[in-house]
Protein backbone atom coordinates (compact mmCIF):
# COMPACT_ATOMS: atom_id res chain seq x y z
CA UNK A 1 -38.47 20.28 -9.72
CA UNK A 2 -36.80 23.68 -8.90
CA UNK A 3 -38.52 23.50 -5.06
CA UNK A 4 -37.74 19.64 -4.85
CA UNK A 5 -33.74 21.19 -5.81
CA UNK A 6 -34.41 23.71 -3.06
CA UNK A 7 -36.08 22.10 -0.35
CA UNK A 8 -34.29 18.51 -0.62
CA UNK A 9 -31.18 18.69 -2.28
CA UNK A 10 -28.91 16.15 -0.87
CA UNK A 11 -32.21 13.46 -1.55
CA UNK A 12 -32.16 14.84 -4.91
CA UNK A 13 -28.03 14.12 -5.27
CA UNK A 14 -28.37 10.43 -3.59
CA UNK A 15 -31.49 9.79 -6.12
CA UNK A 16 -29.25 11.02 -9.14
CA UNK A 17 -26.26 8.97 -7.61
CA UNK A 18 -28.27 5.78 -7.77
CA UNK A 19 -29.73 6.59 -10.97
CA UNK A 20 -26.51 6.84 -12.26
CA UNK A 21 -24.85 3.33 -11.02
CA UNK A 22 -28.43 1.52 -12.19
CA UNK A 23 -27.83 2.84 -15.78
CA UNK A 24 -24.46 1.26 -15.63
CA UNK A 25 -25.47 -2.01 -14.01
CA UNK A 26 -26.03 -3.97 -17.33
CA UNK A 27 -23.40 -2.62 -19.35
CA UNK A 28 -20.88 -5.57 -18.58
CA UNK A 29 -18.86 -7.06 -15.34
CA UNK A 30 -15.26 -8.00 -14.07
CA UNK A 31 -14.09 -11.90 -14.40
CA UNK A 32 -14.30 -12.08 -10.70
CA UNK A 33 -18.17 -11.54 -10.61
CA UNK A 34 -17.89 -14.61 -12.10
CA UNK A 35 -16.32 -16.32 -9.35
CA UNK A 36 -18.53 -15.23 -7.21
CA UNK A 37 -21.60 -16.79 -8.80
CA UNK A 38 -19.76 -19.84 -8.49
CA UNK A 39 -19.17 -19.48 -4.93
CA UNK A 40 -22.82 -18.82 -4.13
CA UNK A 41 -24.60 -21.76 -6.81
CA UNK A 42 -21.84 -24.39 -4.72
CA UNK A 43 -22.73 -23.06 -1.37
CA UNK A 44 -26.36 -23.48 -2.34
CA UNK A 45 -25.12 -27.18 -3.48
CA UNK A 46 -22.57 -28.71 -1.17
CA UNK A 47 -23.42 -26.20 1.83
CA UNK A 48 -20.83 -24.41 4.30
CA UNK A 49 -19.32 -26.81 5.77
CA UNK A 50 -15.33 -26.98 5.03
CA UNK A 51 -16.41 -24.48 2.13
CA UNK A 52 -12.76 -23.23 2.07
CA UNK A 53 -11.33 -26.87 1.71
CA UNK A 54 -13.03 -27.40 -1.81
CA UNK A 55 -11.98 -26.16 -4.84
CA UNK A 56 -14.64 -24.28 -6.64
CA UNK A 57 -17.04 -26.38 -9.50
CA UNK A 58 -16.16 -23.29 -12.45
CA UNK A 59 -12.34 -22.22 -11.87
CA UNK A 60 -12.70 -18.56 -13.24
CA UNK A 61 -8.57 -17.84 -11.70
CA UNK A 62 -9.01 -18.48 -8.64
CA UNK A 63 -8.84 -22.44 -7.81
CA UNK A 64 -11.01 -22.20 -4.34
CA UNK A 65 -12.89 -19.49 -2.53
CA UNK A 66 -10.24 -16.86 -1.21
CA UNK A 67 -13.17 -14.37 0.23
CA UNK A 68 -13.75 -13.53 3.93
CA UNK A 69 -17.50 -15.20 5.16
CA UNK A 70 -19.79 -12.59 4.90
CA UNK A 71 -18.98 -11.69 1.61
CA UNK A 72 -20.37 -15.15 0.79
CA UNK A 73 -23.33 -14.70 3.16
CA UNK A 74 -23.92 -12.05 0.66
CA UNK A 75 -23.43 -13.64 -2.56
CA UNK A 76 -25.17 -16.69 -1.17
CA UNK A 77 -28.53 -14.38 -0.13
CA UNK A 78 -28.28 -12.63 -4.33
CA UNK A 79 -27.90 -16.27 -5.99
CA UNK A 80 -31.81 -16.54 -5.88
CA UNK A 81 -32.57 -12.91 -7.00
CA UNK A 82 -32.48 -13.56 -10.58
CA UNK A 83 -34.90 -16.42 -9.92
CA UNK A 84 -37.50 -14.14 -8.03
CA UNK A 85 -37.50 -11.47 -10.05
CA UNK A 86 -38.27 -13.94 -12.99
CA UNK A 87 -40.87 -15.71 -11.63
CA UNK A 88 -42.62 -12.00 -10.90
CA UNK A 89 -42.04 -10.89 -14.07
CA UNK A 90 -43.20 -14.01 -15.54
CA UNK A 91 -46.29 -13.58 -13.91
CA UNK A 92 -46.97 -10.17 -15.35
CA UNK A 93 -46.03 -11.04 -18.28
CA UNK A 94 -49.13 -13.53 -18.01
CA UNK A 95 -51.44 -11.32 -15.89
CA UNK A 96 -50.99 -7.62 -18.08
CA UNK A 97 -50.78 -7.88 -22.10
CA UNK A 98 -49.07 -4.76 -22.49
CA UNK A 99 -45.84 -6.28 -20.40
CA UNK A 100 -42.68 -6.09 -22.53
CA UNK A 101 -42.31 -10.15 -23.19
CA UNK A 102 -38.49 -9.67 -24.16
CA UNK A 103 -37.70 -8.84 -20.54
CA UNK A 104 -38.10 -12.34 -19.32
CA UNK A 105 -35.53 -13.63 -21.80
CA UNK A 106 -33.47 -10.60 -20.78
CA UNK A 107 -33.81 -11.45 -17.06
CA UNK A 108 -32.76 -15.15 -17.68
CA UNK A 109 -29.23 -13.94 -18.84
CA UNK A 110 -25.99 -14.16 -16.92
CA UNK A 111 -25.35 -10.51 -17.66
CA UNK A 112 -28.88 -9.92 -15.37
CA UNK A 113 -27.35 -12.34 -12.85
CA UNK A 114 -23.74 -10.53 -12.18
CA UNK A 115 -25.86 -7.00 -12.17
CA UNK A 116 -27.49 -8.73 -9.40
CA UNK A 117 -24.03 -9.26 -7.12
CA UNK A 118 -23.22 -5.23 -7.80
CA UNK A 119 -25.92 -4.66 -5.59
CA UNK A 120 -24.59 -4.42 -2.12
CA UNK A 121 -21.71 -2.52 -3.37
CA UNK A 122 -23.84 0.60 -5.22
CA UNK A 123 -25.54 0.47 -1.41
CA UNK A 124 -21.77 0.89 -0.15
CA UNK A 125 -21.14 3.75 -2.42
CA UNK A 126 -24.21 5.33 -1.60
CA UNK A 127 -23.96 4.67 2.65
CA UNK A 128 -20.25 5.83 2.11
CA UNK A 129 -20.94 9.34 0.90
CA UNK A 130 -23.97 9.41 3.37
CA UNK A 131 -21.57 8.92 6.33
CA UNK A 132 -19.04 11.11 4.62
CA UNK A 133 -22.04 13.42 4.55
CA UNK A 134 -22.83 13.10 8.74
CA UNK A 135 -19.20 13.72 9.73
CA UNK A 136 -19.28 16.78 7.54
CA UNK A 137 -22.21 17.87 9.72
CA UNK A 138 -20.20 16.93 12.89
CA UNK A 139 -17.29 18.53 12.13
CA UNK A 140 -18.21 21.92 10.39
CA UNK A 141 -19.18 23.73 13.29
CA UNK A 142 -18.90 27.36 13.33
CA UNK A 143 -14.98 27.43 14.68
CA UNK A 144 -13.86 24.82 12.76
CA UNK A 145 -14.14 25.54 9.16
CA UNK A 146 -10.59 26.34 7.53
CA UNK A 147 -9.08 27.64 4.18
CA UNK A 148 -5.19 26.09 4.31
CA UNK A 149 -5.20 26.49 7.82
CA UNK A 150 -7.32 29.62 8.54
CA UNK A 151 -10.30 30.34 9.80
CA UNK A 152 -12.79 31.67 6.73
CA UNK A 153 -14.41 35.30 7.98
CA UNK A 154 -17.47 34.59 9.88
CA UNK A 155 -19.80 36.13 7.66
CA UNK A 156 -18.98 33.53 4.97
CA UNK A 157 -18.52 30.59 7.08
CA UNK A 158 -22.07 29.84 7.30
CA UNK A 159 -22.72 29.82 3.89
CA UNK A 160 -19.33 28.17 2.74
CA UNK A 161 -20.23 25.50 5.79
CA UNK A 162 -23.72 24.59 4.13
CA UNK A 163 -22.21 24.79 0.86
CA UNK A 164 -19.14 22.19 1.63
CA UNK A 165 -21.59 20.07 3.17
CA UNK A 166 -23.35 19.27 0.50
CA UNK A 167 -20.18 19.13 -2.02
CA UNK A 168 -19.10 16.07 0.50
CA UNK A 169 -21.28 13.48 -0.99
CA UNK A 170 -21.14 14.85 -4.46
CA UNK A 171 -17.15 13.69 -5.09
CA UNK A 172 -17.89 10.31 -3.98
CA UNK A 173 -21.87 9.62 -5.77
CA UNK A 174 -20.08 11.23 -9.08
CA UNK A 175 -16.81 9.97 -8.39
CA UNK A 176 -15.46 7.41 -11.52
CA UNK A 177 -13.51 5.52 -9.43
CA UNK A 178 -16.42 4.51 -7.16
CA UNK A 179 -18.89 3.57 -9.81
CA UNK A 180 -16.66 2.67 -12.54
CA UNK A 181 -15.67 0.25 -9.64
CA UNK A 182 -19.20 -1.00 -8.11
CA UNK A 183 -21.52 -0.27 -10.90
CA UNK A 184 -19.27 -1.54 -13.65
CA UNK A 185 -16.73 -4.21 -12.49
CA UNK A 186 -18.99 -5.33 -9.63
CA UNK A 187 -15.97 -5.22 -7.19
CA UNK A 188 -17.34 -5.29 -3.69
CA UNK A 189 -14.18 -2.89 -2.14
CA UNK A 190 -16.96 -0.30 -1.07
CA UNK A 191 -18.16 -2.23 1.28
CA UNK A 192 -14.71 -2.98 3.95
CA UNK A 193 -14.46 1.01 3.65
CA UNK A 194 -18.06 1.55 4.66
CA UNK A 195 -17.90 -0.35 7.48
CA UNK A 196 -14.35 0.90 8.76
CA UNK A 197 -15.99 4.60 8.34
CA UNK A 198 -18.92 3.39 10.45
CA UNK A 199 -16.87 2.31 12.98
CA UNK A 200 -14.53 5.50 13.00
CA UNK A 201 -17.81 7.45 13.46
CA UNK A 202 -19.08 5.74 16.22
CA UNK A 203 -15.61 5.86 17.45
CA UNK A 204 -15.28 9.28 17.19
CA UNK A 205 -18.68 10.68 18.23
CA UNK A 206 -20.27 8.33 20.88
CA UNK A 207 -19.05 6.24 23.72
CA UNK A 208 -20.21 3.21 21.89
CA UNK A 209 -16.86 1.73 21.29
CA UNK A 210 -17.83 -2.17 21.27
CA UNK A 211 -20.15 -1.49 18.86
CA UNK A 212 -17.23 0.44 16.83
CA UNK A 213 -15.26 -2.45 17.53
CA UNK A 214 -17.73 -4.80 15.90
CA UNK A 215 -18.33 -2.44 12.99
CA UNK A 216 -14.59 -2.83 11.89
CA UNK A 217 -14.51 -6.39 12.19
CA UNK A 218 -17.33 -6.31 10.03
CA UNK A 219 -15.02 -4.89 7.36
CA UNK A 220 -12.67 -7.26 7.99
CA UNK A 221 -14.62 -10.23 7.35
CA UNK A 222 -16.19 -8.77 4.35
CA UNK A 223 -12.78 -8.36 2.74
CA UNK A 224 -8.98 -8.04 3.88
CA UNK A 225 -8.53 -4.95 2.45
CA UNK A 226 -9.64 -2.95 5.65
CA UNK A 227 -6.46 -4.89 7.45
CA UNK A 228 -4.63 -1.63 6.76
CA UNK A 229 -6.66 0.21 8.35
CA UNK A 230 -6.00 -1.50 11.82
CA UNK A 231 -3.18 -0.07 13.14
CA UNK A 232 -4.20 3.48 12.99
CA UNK A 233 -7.51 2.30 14.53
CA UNK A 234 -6.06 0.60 17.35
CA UNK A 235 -3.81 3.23 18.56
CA UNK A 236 -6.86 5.97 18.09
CA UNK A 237 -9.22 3.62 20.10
CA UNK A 238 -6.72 3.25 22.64
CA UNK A 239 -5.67 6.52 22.71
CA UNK A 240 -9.49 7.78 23.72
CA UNK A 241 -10.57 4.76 25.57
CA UNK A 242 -7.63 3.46 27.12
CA UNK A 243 -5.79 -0.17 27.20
CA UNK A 244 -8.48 -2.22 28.82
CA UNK A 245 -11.49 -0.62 27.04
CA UNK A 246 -9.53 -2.08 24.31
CA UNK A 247 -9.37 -5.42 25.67
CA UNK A 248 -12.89 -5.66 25.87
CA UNK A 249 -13.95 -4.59 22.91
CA UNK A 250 -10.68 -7.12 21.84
CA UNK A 251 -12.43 -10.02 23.18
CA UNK A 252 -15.59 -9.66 21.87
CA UNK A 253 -14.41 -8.86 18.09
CA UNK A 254 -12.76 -11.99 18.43
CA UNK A 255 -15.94 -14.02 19.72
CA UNK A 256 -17.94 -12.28 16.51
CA UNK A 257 -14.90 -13.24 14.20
CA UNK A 258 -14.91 -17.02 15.15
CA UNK A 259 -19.18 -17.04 15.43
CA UNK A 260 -19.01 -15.72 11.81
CA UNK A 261 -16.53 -19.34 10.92
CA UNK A 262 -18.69 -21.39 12.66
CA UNK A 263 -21.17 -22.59 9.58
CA UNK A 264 -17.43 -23.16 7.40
CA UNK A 265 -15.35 -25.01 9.68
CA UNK A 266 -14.92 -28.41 9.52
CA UNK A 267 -13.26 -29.36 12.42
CA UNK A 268 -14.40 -27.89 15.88
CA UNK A 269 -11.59 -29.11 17.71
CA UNK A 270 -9.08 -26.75 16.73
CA UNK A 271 -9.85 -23.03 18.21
CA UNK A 272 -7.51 -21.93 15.80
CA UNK A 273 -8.80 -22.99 12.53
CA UNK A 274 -11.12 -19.41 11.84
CA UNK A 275 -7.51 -17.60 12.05
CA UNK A 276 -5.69 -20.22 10.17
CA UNK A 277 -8.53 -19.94 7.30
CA UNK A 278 -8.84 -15.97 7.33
CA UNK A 279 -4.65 -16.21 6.96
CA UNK A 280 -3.86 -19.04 4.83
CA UNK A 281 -6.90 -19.26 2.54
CA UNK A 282 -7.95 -15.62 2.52
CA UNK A 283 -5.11 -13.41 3.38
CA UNK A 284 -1.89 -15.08 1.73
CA UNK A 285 -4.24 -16.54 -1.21
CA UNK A 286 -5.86 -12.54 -2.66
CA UNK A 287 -4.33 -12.13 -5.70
CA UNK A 288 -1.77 -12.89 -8.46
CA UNK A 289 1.52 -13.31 -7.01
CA UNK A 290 3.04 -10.50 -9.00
CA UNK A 291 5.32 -7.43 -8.10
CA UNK A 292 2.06 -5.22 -8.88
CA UNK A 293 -0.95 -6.71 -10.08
CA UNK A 294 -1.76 -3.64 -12.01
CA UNK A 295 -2.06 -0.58 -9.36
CA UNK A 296 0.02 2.42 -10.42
CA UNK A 297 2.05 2.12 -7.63
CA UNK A 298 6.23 2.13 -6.67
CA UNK A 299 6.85 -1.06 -7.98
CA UNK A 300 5.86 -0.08 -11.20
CA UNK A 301 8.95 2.01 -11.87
CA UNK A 302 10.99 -0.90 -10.97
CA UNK A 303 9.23 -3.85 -12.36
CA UNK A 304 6.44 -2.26 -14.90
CA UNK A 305 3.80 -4.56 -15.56
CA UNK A 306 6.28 -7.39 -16.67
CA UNK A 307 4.51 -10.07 -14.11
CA UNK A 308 7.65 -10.51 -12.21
CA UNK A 309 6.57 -12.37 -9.06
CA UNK A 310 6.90 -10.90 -5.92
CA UNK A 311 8.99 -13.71 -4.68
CA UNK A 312 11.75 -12.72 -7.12
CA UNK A 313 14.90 -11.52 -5.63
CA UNK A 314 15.42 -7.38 -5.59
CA UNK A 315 17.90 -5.57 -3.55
CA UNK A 316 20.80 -6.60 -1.31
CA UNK A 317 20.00 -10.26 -2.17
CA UNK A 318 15.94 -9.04 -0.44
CA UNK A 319 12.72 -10.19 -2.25
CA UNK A 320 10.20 -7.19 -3.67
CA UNK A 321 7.34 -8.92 -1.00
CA UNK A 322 9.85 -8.07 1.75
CA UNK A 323 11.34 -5.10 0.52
CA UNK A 324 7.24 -4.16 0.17
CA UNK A 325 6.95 -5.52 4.05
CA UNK A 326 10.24 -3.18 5.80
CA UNK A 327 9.06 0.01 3.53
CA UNK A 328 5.28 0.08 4.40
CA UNK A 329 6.20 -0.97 8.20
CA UNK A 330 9.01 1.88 8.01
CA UNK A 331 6.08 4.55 7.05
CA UNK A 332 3.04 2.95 8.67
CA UNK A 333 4.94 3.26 12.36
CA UNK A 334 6.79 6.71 11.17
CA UNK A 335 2.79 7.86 10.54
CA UNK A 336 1.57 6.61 13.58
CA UNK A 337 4.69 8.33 15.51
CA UNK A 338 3.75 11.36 14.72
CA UNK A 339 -0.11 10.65 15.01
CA UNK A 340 0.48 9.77 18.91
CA UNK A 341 2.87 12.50 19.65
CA UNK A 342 -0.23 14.80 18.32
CA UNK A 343 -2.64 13.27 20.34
CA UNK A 344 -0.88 13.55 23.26
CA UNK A 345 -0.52 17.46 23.25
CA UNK A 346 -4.65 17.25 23.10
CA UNK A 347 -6.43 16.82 26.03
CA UNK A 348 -8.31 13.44 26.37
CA UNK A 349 -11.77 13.33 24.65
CA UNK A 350 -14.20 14.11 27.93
CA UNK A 351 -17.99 13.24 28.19
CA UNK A 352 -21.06 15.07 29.52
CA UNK A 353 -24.22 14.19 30.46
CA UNK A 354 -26.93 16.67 29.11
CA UNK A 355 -30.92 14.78 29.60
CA UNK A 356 -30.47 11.77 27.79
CA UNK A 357 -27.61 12.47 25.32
CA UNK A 358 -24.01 11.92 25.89
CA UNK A 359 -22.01 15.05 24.49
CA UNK A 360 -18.54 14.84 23.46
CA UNK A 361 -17.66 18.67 25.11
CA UNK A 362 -13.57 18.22 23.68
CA UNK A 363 -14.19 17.27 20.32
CA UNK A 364 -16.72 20.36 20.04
CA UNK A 365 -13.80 22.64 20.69
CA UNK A 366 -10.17 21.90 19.39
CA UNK A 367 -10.00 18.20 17.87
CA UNK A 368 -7.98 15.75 16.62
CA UNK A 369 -9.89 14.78 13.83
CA UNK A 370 -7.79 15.85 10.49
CA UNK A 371 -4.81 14.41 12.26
CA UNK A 372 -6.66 11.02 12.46
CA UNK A 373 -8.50 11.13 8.73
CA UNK A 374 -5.09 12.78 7.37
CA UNK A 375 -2.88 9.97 9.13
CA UNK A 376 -5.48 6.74 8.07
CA UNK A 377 -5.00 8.30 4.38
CA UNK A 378 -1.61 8.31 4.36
CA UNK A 379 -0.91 4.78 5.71
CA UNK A 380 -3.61 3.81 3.10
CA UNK A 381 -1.65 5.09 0.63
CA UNK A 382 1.46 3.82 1.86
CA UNK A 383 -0.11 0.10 1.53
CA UNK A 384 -1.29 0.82 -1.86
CA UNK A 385 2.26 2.26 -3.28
CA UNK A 386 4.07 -0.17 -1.52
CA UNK A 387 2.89 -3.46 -0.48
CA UNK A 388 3.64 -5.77 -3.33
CA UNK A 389 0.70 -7.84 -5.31
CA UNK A 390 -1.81 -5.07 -5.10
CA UNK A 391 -4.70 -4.34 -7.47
CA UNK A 392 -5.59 -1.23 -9.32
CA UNK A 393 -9.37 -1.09 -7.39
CA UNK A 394 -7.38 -0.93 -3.85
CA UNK A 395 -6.42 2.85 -5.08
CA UNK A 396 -9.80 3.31 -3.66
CA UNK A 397 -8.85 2.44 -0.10
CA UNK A 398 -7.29 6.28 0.37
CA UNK A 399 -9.57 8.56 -1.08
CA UNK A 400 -12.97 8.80 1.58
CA UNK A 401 -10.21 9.59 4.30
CA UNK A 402 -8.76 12.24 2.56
CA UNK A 403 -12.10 13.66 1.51
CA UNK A 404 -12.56 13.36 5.14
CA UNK A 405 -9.24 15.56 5.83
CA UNK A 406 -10.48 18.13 3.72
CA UNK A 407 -13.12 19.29 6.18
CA UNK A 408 -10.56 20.87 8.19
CA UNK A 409 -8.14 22.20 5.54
CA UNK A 410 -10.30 22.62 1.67
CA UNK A 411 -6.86 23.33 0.03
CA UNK A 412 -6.20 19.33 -0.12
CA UNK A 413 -9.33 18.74 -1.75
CA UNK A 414 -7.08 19.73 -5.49
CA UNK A 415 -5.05 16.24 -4.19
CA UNK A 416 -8.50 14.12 -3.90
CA UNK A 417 -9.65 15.27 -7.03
CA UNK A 418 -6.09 14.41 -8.66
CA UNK A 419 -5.52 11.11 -6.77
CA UNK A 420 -9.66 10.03 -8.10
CA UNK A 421 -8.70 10.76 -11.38
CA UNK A 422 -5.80 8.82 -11.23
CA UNK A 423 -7.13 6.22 -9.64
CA UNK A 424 -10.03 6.38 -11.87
CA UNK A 425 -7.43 6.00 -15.13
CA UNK A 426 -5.70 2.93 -13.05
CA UNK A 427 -9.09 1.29 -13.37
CA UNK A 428 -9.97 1.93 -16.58
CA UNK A 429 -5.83 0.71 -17.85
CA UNK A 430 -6.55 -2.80 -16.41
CA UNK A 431 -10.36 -3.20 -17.53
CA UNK A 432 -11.11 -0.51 -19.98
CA UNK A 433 -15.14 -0.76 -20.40
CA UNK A 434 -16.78 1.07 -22.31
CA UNK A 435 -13.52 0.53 -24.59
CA UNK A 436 -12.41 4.26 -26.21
CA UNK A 437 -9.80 3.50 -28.30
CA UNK A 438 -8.23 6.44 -28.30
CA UNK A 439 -8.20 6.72 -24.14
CA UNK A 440 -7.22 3.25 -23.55
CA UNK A 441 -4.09 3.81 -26.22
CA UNK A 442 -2.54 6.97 -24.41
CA UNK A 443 -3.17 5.13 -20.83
CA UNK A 444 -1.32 1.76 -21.87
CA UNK A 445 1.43 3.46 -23.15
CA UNK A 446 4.27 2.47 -20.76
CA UNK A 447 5.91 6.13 -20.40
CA UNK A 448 2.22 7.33 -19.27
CA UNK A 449 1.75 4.74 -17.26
CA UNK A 450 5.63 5.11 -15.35
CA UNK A 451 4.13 8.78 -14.89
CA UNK A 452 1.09 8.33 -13.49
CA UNK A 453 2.83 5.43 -11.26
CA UNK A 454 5.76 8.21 -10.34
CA UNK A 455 2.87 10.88 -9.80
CA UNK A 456 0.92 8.46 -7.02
CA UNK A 457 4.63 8.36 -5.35
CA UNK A 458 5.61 11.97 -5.73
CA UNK A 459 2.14 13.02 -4.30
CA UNK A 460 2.27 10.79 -1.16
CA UNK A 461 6.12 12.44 -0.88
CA UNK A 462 4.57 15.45 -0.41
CA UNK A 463 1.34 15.19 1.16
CA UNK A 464 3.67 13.51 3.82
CA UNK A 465 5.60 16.54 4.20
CA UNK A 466 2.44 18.63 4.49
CA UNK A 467 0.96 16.13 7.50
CA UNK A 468 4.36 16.39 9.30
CA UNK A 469 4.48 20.06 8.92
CA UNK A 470 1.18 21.23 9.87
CA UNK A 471 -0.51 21.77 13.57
CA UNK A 472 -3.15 19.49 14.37
């Protein structure tokens, strides 16, 4: 075991990450898992065809579907699972005597079915810490590892580089928020951020920028959540590949969005209907209509958990949902100010030919890359705080891109820790599995709650002022 520690230790982490998230599979699983068993037994029924038209044949709170396509290519591929796996252990049961019988009547249950559709989120979990894990290796070269700014003496940098490396992975496979989130609540908001980190990395480290382009709208049409991701995407693409690189890659994200629609419209006539679906049924339709549909967030301090909808009237005669609109578009373009003005004072990301490969020489020297993970965690966080109707689980959205930002500067990695806790605490408030009475009583109490809600807004206060005060 000791050489297996020594010669493969970041297998040995993944294998004890998975292990982990298995041995919470069958422990229980959010109402929505429900809904999306539905989804996938009436796609198996009535097919694709106007799928978003019809309301679902089980209403578990939401009336029809409300999720993106290939989320229900997915669920629609896991709705036989349970079946297969029956039949085979069925026939075991029948072909060696010593099988556990039990197991078949265990494997009929719905609990066996919804551990099923948690699946392809533990794989998120586990492909986001690996690629959390690859652009450690990119990025800690020998110049480029930092202490709050400063370079660490070289004859610890090698050793703190390998170390860091490998600590990477470890705060997202042990992280609570991510499991309590995939393995127990079977929420599929791992995915959207695995693909957007995909695409930043092929972004950032190839010339392959149609495939990066691809990659992102891959997260999109898994779920909506990686919407916020887009501006800071855009400008960074366009900033490294200029305007009509960008067009392409435009074009041909939009071809792959509409293919994707194809099997669910309806009505080919109208070349619209794929963006009128993804808006009007998918977009506009997420969630409760509430102020804050329990994320710790600003709106918390005003409205509490009191299910005020956002529609309601607030300030200067101004609804919450619009107020929510003018404050994240205030800080989302104030972020990506300052983003482009940084850019700009860096040279323009140049390629080499060496043999076959394709070296990026600038980024190998002085790069841009904190400013970009440091900026995309910020405007994450800015949705999450203030966009009105958000959920608890889109706390997650921030966290790999400030893990990210910690490459370059390991004194912010205190803030990831803090903001996974919290985040971790948010989850467990709205859906608190395993119950622990004692836990579950200090986090509902409503002056806890207002401080952890006023801590998420304090801490983006400041970790603002540190992004517009250090030198990228």
């Amino acid at each position: 075991m000791m050489r297996l520690v020594k010669k493969h230790p970041l297998c040995l982490l993944f294998i004890l990450g998975f292990i982990l998230r298995i041995s919470l599979l069958f422990i229980d699983y959010s109402w929505d898992v429900n809904s999306y068993i539905v989804w996938a037994k009436d796609l198996r029924q009535y097919g694709f065809n106007g799928f978003y038209d019809k309301q679902s044949s089980e209403v578990y709170g939401i009336i029809s579907p409300n999720y993106p396509p290939l989320s229900l290519f997915i669920f629609y591929l896991l709705y036989p699972l349970q079946s297969i796996i029956y039949k085979i252990a069925w026939w075991l049961n029948l072909a060696i005597p010593i099988f556990p019988s039990n197991l078949i009547f265990f494997i009929q249950e719905r609990i066996f079915l919804a551990a099923m559709f948690k699946l392809p989120a533990i794989a998120a979990d586990l492909g986001i810490a690996w690629l959390c894990y690859l652009f450690a290796k990119r990025i800690l070269s020998k110049n480029q590892v930092t202490e709050g700014g400063s370079l660490i003496s070289p004859s610890s940098r090698s050793y703190r580089r390998g170390i860091f490396k490998l600590l990477i992975p470890i705060f997202i496979l042990f992280n609570p928020a991510f499991f309590y989130n995939s393995s127990l609540w079977g929420q599929i908001d791992s995915l959207p951020i695995f693909f957007v980190l995909a695409s930043i990395y092929f972004l950032l480290f190839s010339n392959k920028y149609l495939f990066s382009s691809i990659l992102f709208v891959t997260a999109i049409l898994f779920k909506q959540t990686a919407l916020i991701y887009l501006p800071i995407y855009i400008v960074f693409f366009i900033s490294k590949y200029r305007f009509t690189n960008f067009l392409k890659a435009f074009l041909l994200s939009v071809l792959f969005f509409y293919f994707l629609f194809i099997p669910f419209l309806s009505d080919l006539k109208n070349p619209l209907l794929p963006f009128l679906i993804y808006v009007e049924k998918i977009v506009l339709n997420q969630s409760l209509p509430f102020v804050t549909n329990g994320a710790f967030n600003f709106w918390v301090l005003f409205a509490g958990f009191k299910e005020v909808k956002d529609t309601t009237l607030f300030l200067f005669g101004i609804s919450y949902r619009m107020w929510g609109y003018i404050i994240t578009g205030f800080f989302t373009l104030f972020i990506l100010f300052r983003f482009t003005m940084s850019s700009l004072r860096k040279p323009r990301l140049t390629w080499r030919k060496q043999g076959s490969r394709l070296l990026d020489s600038h980024f190998r020297g002085n790069d841009n890359s904190q400013n970009f993970f440091y900026a995309t965690f910020l405007i994450s966080l800015v949705a999450f705080l203030f966009l009105t109707k958000m959920h608890e689980r889109y706390s997650l959205l921030p966290l790999a891109f400030l893990l990210l930002a910690t490459l370059k500067n390991q004194k912010l990695l205190k803030w990831f820790v803090i903001l996974s806790i919290i985040s971790f605490l948010n989850h467990y408030h709205s859906w608190p599995v395993p119950k622990i009475n004692l836990i579950f009583a200090v986090i509902s109490n409503p002056q806890v709650v207002l401080v952890l809600s006023l801590s998420n807004v304090i801490l983006f206060s400041y970790l603002l002022k540190k992004y517009l005060s250090f030198r990228t």
